[in-house]
Protein backbone atom coordinates (compact mmCIF):
# COMPACT_ATOMS: atom_id res chain seq x y z
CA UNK A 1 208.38 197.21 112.83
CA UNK A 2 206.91 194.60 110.46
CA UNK A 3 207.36 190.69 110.99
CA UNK A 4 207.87 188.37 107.94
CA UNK A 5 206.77 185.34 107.58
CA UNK A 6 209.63 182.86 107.84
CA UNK A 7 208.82 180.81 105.05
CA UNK A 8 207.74 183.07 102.21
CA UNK A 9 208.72 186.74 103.67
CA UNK A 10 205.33 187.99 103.17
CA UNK A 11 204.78 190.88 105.92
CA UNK A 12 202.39 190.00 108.41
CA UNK A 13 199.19 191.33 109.36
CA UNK A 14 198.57 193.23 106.88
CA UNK A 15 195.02 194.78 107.13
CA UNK A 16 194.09 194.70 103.34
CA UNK A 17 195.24 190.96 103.25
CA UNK A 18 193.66 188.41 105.33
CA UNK A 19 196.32 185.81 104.09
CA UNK A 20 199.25 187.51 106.00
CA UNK A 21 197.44 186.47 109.42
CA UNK A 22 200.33 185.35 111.71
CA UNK A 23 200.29 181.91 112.55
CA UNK A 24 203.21 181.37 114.41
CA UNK A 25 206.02 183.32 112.73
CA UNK A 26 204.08 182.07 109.05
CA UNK A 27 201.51 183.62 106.59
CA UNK A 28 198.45 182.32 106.61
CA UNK A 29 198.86 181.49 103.32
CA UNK A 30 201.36 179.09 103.41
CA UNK A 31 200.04 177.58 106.45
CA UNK A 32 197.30 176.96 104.29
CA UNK A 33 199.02 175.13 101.21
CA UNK A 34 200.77 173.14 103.84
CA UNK A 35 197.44 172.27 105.54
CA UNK A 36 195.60 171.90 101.52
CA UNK A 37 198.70 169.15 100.80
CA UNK A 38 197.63 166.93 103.63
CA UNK A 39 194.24 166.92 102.71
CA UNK A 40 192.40 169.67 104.95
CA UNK A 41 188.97 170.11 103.02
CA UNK A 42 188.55 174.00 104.70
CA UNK A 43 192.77 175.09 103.27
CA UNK A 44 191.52 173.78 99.89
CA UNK A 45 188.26 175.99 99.67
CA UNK A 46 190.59 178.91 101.55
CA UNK A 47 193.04 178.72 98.68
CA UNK A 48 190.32 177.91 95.66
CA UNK A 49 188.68 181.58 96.72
C-alpha cells in the first residue's frame, strides 16, 4: 500500500526520490517550500539542488 502525501499526492518513500521522505503525512518536498517561504537557509539550498 502506498501513502500520499496530503498536500501534493506525491507517493511517499520512494527509494529513487529522497524528496518523498514522509514527514508527517507530507513530502519532503513541500515541507521544504513551506520551510524555504519562512526563511529556513538549509530548505532554500535543499530546493536550489
Amino acid at each position: 500500500m502506498s501513502i500520499n502525501c496530503s498536500i501534493c499526492g506525491k507517493a511517499l518513500e520512494q527509494g529513487n526520490d529522497s524528496l518523498s521522505e514522509d514527514c508527517g503525512g507530507d513530502c519532503w518536498e513541500c515541507i521544504d517550500e513551506i520551510e524555504a517561504d519562512m526563511g529556513d537557509n538549509y530548505a532554500i539550498q535543499q530546493l536550489r539542488k
